[in-house]
N, C-alpha and C. Protein backbone atom coordinates (compact mmCIF):
# COMPACT_ATOMS: atom_id res chain seq x y z
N UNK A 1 0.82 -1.20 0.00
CA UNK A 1 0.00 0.00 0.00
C UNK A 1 0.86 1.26 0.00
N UNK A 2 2.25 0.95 0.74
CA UNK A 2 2.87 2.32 0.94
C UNK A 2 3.38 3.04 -0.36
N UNK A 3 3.79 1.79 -1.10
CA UNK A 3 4.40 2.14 -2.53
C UNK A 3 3.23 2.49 -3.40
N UNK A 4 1.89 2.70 -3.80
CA UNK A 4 1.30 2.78 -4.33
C UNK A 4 0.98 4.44 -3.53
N UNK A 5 0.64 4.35 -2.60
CA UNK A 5 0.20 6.15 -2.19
C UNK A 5 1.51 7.02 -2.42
N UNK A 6 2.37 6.31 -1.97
CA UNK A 6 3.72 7.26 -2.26
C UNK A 6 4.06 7.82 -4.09
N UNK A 7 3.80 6.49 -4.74
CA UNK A 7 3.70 6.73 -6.10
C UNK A 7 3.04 7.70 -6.72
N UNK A 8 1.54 7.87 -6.22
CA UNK A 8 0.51 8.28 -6.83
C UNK A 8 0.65 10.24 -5.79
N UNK A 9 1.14 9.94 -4.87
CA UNK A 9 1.50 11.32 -3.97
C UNK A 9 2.52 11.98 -5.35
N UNK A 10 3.87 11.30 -4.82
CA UNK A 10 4.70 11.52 -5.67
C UNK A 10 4.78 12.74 -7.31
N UNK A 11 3.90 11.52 -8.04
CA UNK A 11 4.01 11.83 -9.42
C UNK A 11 3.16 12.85 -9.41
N UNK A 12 2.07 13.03 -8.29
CA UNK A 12 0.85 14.04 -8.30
C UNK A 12 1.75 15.80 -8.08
N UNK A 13 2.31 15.22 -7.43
CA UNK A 13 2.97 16.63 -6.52
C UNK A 13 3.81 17.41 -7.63
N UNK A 14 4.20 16.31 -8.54
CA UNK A 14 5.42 16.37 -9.58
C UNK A 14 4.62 17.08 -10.31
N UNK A 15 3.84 16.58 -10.83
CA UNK A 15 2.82 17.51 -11.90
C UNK A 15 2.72 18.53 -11.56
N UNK A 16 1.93 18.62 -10.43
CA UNK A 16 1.23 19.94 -9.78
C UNK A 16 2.59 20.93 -10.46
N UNK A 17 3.44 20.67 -9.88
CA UNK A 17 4.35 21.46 -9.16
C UNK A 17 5.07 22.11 -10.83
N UNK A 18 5.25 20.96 -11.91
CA UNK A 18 5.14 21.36 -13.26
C UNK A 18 4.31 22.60 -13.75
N UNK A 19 3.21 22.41 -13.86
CA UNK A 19 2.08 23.18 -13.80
C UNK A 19 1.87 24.85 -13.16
N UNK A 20 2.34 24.47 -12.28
CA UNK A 20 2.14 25.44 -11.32
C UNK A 20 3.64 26.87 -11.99
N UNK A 21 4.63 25.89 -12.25
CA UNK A 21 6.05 26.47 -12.46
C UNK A 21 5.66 27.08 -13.47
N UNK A 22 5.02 26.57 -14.62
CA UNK A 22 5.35 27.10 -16.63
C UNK A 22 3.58 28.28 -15.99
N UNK A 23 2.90 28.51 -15.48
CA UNK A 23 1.83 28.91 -15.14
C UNK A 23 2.37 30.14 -15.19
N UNK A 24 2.84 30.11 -13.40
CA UNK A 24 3.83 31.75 -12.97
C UNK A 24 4.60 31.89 -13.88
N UNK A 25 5.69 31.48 -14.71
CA UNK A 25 6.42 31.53 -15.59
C UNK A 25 6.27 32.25 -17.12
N UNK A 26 4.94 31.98 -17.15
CA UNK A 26 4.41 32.85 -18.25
C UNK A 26 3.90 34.21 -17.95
N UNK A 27 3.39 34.06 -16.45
CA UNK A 27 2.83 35.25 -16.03
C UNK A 27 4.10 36.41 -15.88
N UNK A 28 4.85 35.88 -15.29
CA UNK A 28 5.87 36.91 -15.19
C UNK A 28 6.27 37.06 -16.72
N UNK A 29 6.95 36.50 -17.49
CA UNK A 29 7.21 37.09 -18.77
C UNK A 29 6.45 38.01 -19.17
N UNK A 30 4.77 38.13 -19.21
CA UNK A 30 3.84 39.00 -19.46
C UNK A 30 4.29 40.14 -18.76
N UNK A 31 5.12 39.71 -17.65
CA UNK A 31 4.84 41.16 -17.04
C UNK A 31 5.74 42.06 -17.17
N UNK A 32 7.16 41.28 -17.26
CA UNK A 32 8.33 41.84 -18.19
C UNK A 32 9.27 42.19 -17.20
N UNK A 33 10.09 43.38 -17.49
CA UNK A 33 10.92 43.92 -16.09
C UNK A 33 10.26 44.95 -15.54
N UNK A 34 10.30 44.89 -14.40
CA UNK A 34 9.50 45.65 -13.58
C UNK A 34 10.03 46.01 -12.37
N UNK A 35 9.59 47.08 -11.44
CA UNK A 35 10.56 47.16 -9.77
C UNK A 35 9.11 47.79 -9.35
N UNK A 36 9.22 47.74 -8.07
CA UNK A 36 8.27 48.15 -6.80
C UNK A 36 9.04 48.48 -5.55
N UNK A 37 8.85 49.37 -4.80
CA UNK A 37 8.84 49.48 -3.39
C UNK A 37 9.38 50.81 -3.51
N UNK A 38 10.29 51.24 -1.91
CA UNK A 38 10.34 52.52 -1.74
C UNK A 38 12.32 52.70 -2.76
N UNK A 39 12.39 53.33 -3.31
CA UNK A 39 13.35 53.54 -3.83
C UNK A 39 13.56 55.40 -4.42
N UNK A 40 14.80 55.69 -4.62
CA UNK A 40 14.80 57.19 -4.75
C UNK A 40 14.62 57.65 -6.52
N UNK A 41 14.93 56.34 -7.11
CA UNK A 41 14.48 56.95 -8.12
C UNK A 41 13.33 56.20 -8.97
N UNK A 42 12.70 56.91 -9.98
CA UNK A 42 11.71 56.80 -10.64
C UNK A 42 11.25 55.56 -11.22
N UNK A 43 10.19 54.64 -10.91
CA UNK A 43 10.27 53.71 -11.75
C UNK A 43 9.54 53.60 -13.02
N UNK A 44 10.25 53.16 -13.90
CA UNK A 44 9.74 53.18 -15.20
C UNK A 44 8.29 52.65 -15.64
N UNK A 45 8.23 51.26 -14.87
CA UNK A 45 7.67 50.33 -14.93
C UNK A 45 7.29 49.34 -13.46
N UNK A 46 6.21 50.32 -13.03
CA UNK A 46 5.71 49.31 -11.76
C UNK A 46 5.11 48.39 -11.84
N UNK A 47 5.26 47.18 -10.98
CA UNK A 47 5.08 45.92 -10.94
C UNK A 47 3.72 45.65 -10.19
N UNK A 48 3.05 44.86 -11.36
CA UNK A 48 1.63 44.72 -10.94
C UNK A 48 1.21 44.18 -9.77
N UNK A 49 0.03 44.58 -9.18
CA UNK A 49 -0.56 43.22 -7.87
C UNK A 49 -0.08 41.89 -8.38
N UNK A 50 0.53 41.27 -7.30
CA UNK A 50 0.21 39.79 -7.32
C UNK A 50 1.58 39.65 -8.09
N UNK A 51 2.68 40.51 -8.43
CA UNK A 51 3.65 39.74 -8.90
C UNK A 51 4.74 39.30 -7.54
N UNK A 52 4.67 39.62 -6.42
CA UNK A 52 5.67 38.89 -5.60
C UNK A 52 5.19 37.65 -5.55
N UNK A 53 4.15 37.25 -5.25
CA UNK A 53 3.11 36.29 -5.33
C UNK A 53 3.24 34.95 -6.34
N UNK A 54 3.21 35.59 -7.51
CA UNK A 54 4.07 34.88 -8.22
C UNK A 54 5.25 34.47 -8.51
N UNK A 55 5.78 35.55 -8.06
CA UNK A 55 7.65 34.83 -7.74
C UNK A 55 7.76 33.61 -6.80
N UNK A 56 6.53 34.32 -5.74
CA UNK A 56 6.48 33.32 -4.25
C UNK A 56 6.39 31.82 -4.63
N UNK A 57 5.57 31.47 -5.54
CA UNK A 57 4.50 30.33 -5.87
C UNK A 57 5.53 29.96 -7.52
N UNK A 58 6.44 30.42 -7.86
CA UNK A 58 7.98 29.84 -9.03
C UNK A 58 8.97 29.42 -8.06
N UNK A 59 9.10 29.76 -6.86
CA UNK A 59 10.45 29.28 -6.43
C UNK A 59 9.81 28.42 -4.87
N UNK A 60 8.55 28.13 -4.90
CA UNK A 60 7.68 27.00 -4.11
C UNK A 60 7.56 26.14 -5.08
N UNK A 61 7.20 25.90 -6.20
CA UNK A 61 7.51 25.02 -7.35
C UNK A 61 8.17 23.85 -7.47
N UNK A 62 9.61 24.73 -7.33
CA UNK A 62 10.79 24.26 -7.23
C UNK A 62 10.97 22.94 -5.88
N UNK A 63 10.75 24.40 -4.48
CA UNK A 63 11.27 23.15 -3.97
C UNK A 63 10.03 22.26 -3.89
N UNK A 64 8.88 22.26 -4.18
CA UNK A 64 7.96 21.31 -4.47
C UNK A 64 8.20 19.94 -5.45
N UNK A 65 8.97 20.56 -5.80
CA UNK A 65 9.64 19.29 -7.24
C UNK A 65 10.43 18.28 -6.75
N UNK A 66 11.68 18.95 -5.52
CA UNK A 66 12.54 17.88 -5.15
C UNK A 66 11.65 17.15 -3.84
N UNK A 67 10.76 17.75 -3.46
CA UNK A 67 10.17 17.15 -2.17
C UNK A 67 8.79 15.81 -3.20
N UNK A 68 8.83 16.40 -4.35
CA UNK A 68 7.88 15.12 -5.10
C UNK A 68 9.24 13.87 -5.25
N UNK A 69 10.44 14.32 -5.62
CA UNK A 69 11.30 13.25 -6.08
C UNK A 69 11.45 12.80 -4.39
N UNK A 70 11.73 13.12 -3.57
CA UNK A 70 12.04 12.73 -2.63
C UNK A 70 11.16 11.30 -2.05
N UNK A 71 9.40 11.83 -2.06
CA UNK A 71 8.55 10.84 -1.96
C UNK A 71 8.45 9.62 -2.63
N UNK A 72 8.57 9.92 -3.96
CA UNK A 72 9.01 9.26 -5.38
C UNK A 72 9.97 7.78 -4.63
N UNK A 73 11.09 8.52 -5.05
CA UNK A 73 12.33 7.67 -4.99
C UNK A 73 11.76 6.88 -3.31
N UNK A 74 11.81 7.01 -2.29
CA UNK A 74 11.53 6.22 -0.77
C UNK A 74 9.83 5.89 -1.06
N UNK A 75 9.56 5.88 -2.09
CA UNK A 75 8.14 4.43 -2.37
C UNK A 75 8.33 3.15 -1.94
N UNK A 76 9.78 2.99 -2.04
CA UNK A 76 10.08 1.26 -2.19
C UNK A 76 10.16 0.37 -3.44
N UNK A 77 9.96 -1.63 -3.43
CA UNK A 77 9.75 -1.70 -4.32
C UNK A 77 8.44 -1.82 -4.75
N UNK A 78 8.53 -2.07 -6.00
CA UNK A 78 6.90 -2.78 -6.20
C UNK A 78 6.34 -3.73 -5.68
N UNK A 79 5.05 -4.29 -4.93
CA UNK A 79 5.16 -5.46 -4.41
C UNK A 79 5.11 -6.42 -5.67
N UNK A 80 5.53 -7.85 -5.31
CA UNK A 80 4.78 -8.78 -5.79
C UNK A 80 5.38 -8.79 -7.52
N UNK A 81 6.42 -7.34 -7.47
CA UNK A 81 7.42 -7.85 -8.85
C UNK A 81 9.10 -7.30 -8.66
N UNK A 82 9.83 -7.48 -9.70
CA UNK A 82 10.97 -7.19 -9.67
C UNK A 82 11.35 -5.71 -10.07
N UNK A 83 12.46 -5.24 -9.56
CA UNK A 83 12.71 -3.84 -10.05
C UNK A 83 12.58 -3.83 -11.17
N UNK A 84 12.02 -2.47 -12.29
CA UNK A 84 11.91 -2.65 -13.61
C UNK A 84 13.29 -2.16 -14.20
N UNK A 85 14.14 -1.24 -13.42
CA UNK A 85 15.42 -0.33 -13.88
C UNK A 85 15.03 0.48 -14.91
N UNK A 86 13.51 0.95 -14.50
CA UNK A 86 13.19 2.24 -15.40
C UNK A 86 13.66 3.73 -14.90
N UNK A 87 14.58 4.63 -15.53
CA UNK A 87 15.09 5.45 -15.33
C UNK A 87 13.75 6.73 -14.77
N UNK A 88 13.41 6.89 -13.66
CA UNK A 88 12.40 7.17 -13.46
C UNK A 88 12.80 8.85 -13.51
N UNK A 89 14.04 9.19 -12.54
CA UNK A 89 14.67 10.46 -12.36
C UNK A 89 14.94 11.48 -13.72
N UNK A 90 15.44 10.25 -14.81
CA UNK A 90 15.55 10.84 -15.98
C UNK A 90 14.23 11.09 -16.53
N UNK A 91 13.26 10.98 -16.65
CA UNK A 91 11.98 11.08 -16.97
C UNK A 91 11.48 12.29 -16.33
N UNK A 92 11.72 12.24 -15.23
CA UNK A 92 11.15 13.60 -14.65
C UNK A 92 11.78 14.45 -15.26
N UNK A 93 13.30 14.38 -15.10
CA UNK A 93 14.30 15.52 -15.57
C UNK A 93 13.52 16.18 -17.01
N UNK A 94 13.53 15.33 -18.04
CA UNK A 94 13.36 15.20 -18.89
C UNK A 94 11.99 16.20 -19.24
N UNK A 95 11.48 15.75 -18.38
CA UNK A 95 9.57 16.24 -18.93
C UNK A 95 9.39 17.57 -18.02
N UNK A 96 10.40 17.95 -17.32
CA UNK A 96 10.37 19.38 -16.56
C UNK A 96 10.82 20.20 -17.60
N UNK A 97 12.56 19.76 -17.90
CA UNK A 97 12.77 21.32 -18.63
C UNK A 97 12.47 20.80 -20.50
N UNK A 98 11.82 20.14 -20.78
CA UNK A 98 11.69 20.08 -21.89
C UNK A 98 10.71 20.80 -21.84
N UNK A 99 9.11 20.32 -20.81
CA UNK A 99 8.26 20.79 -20.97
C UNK A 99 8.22 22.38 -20.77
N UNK A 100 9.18 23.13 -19.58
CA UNK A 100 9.23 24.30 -19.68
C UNK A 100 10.14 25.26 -20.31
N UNK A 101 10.94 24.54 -21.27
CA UNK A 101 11.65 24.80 -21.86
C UNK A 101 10.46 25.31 -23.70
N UNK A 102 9.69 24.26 -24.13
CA UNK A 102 8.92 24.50 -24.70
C UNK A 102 7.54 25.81 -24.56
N UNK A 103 6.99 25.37 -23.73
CA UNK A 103 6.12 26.73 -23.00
C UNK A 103 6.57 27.82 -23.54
N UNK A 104 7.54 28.01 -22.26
CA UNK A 104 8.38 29.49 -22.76
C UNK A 104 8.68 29.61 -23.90
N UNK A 105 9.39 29.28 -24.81
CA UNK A 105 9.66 29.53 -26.11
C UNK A 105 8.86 29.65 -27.21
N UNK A 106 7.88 28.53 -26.89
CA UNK A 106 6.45 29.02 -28.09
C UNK A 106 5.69 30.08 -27.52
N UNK A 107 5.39 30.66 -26.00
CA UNK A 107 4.64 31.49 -25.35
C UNK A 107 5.36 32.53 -25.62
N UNK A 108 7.22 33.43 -25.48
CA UNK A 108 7.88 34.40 -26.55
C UNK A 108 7.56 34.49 -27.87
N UNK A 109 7.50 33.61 -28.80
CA UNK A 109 7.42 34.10 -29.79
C UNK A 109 5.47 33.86 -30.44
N UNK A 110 5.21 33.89 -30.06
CA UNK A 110 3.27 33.73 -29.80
C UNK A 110 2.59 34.77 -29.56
N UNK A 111 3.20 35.35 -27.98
CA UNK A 111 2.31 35.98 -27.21
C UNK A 111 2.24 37.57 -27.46
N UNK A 112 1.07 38.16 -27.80
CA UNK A 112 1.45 39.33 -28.05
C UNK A 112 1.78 40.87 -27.43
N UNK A 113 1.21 39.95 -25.95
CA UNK A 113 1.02 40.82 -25.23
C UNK A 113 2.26 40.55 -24.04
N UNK A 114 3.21 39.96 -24.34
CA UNK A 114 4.19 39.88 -24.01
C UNK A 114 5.45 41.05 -24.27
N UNK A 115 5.94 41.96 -23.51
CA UNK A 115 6.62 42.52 -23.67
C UNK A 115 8.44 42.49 -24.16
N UNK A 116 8.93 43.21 -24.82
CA UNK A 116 9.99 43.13 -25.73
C UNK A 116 11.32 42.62 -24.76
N UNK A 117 11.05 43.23 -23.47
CA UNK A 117 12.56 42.58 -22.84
C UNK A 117 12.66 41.30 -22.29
N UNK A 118 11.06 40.84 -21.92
CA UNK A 118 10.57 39.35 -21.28
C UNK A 118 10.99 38.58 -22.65
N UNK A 119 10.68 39.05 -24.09
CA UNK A 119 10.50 37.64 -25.01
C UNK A 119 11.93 37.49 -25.18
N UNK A 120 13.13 38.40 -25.23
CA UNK A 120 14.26 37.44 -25.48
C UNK A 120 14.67 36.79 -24.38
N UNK A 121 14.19 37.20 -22.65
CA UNK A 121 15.00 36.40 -21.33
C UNK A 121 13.89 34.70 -22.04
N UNK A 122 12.69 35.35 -22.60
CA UNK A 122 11.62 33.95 -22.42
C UNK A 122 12.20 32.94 -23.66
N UNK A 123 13.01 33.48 -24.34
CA UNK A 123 14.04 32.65 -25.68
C UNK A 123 14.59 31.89 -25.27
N UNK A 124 15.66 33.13 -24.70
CA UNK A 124 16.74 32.29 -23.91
C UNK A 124 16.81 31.12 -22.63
N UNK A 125 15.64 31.51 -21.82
CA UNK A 125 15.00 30.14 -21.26
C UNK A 125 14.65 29.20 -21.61
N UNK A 126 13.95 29.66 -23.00
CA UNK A 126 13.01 28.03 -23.91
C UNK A 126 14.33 27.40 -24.44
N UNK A 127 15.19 27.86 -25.27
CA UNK A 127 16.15 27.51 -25.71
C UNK A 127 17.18 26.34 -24.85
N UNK A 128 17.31 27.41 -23.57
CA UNK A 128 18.55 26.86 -22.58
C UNK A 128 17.57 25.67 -21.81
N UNK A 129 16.50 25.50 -21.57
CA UNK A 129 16.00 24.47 -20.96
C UNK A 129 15.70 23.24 -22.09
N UNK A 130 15.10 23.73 -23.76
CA UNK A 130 15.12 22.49 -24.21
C UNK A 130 16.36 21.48 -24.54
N UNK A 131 17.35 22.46 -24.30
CA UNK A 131 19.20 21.71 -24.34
C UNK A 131 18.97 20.95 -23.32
N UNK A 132 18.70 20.84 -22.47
CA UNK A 132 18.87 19.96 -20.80
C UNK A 132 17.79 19.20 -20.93
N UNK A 133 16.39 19.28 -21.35
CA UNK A 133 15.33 18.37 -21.31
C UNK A 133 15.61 17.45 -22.67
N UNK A 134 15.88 17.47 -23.97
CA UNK A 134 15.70 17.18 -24.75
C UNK A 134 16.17 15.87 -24.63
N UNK A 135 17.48 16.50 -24.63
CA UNK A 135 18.73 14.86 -25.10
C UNK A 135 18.39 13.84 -23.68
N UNK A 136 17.86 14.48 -22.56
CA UNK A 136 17.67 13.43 -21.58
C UNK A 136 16.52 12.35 -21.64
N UNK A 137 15.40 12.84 -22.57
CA UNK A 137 14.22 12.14 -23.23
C UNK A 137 14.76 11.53 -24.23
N UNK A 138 15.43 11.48 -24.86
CA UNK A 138 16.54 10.70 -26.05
C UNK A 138 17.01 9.97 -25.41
N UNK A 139 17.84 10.01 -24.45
CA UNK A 139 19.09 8.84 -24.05
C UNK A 139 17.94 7.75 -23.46
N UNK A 140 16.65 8.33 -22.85
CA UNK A 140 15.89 7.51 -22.09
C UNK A 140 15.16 6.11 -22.91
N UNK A 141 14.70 6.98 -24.25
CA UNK A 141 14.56 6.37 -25.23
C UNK A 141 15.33 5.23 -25.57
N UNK A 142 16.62 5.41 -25.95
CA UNK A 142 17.53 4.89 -26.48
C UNK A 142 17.73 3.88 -25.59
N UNK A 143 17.97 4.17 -23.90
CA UNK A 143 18.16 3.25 -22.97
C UNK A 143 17.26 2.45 -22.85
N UNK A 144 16.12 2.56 -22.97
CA UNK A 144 15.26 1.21 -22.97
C UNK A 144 15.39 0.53 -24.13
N UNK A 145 15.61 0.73 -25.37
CA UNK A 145 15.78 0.01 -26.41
C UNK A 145 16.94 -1.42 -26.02
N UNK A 146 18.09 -0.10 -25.62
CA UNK A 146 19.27 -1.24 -25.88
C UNK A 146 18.81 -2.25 -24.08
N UNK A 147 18.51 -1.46 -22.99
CA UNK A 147 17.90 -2.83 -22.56
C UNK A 147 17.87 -3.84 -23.02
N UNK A 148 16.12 -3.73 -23.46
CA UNK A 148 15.65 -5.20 -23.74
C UNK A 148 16.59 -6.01 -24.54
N UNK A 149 17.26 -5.22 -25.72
CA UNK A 149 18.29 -6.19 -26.47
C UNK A 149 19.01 -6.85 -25.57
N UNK A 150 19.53 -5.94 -24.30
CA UNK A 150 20.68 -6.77 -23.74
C UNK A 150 20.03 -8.05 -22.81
N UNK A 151 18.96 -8.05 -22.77
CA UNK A 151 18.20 -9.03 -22.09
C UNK A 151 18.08 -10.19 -23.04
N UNK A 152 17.47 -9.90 -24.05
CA UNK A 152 17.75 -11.29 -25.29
C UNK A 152 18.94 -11.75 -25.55
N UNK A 153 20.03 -10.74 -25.64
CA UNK A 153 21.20 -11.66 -25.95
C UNK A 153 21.59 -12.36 -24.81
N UNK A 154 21.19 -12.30 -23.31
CA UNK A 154 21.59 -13.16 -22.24
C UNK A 154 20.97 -14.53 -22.33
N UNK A 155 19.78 -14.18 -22.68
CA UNK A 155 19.06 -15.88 -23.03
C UNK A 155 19.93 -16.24 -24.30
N UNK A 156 19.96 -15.55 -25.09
CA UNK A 156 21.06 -16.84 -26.62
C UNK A 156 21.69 -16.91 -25.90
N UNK A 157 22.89 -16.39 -25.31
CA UNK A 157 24.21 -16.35 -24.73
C UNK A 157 24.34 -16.34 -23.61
N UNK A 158 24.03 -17.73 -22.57
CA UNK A 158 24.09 -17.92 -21.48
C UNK A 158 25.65 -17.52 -20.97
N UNK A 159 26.03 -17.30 -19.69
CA UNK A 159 26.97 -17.18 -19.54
C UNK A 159 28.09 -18.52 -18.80
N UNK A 160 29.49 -17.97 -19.08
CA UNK A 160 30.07 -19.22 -18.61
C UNK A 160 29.75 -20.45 -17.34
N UNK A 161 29.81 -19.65 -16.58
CA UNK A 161 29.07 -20.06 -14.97
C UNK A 161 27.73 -21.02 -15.42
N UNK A 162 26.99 -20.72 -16.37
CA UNK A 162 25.66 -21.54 -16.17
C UNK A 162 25.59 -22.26 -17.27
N UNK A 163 27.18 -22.83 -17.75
CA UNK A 163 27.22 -23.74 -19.18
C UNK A 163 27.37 -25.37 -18.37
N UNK A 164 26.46 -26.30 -19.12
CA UNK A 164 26.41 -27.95 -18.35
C UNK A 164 27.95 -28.05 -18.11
N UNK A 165 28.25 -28.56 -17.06
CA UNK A 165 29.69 -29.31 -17.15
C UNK A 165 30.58 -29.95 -18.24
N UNK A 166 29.84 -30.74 -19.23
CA UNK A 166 29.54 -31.47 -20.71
C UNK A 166 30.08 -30.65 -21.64
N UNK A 167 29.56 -29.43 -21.66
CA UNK A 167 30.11 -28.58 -22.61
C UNK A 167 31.18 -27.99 -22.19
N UNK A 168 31.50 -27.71 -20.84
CA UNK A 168 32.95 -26.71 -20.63
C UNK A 168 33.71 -28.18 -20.60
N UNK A 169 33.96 -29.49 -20.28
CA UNK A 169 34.80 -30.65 -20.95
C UNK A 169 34.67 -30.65 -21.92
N UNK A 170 34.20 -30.46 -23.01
CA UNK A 170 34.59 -30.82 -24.42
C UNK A 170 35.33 -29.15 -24.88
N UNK A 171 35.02 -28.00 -24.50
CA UNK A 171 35.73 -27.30 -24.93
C UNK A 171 36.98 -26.72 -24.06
N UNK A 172 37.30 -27.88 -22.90
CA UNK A 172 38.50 -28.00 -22.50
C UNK A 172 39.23 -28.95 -24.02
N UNK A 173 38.99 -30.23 -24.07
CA UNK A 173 39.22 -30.94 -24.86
C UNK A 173 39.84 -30.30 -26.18
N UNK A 174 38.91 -29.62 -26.51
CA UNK A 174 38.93 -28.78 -28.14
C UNK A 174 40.08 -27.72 -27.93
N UNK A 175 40.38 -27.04 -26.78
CA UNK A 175 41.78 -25.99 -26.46
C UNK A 175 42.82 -27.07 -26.27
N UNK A 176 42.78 -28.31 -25.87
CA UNK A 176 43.89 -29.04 -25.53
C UNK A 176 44.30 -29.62 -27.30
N UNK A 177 43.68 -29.86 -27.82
CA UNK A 177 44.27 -30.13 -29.43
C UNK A 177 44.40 -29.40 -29.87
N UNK A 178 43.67 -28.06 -29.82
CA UNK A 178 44.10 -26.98 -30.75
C UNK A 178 46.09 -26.55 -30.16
N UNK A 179 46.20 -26.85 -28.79
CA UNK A 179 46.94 -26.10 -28.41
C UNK A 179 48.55 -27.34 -29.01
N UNK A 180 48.16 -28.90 -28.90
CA UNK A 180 48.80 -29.90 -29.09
C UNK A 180 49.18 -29.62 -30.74
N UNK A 181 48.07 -28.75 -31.63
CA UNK A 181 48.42 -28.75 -33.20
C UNK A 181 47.70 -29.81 -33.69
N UNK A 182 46.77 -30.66 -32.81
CA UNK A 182 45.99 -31.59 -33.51
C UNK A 182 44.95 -30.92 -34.33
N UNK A 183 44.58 -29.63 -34.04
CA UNK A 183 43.32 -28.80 -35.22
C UNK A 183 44.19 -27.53 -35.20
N UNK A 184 43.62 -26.94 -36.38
CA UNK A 184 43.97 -25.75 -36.82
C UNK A 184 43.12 -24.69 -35.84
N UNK A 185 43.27 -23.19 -36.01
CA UNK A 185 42.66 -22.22 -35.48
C UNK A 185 41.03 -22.74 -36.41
N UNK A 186 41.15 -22.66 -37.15
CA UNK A 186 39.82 -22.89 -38.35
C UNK A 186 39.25 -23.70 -37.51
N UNK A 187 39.72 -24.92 -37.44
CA UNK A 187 39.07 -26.17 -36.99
C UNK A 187 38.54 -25.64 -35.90
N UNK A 188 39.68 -25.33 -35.30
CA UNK A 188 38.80 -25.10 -33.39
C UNK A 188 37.70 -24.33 -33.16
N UNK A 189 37.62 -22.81 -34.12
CA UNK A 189 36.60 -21.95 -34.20
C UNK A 189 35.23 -22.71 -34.56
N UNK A 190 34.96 -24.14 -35.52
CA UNK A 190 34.51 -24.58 -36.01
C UNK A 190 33.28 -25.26 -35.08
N UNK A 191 35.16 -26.10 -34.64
CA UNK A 191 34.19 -27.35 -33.54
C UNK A 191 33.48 -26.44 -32.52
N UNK A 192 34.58 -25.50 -32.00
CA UNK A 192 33.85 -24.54 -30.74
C UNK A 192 32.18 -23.87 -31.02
N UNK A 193 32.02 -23.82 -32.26
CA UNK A 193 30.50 -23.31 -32.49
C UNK A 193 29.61 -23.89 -32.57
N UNK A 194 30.06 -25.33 -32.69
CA UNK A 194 29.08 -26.70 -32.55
C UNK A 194 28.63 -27.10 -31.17
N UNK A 195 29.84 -26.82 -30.52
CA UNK A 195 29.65 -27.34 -29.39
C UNK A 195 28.81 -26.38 -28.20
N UNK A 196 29.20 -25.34 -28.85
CA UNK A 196 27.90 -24.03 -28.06
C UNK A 196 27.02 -23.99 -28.07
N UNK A 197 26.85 -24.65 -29.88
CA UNK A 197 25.48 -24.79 -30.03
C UNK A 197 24.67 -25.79 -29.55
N UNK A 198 25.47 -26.98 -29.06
CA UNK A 198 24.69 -27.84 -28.42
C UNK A 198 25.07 -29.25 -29.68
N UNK A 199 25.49 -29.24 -30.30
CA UNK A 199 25.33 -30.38 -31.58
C UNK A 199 26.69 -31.32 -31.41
């Protein structure tokens, strides 16, 4: 039970906390550069209600994110199966700054009511976050592929340790003539593939 609420806590919080980040994230770009409070000189551009607020609720986000991985990761295992060695961390990684890496960058060049100094910081965010999200959704990809392969070639290709006794004597046998000059390299490569194979 614990691994299942922790899971479902977890990935919930993760979202939220996604959500919540590219949300404020757009809001502030809308709002652009801005200053507030008591200061001596003039501000150009005062900062609307509700933008500390939103800063407050971008950098609660955050640590909302590592306190989801935290729950995440101390789930345990699954009951009742084996670890899967699904890269779970990379997945998150992955679907944070890709996803807010995207946002921002289609929301700069989209939005119209987005102001001129927010859309290049909101570029340079979409840009610099889809570098870090991207290739980590790639390798993840890629890593499950070559997995499973490496799982099939363990069944063809049992390993030494779990070969019958039968077969590691005869390909003692087969190194002791090859080595005596009773077979050639040819030969031995030959017999040795027969005998792996079982024939």
């Amino acid at each position: 039970m614990r691994y299942w609420v922790r899971s479902v806590l977890g990935a919930g919080l993760f979202l939220a906390c996604v959500v919540v980040f590219n949300l404020k994230l757009v809001e502030l770009l809308n709002t652009g550069t801005c200053a507030s409070g008591n200061t001596p000189y003039v501000i150009a551009n005062e900062c609307p209600e509700g933008t500390g607020t939103d800063v407050l609720l971008l950098v609660g986000s955050i640590f909302g994110l590592f306190i989801s991985a935290g729950i995440f990761i101390t789930r345990g295992e699954r009951p009742g199966r084996s670890a899967s060695g699904f890269a779970w961390p990379l997945l998150a990684w992955g679907i944070f700054f890709a996803g807010t890496g995207a946002v921002a960058l289609i929301h700069s060049l989209t939005a119209a009511e987005i102001p001129p100094d927010a859309e290049l910081g909101g570029i340079i965010v979409g840009v610099t976050f889809l570098v870090m999200g991207v290739p980590a959704l790639v390798f993840l990809v890629m890593g499950i592929g070559s997995g499973h392969r490496t799982r099939e070639t363990r069944r063809v290709a049992p390993s030494p340790g779990a070969m019958p006794a039968d077969t590691i004597g005869k390909l003692e046998r087969l190194q002791q003539l090859r080595e005596s000059g009773a077979l050639t390299q040819a030969e031995f490569e030959t017999e040795k593939a027969r005998v792996l194979a079982g024939r």
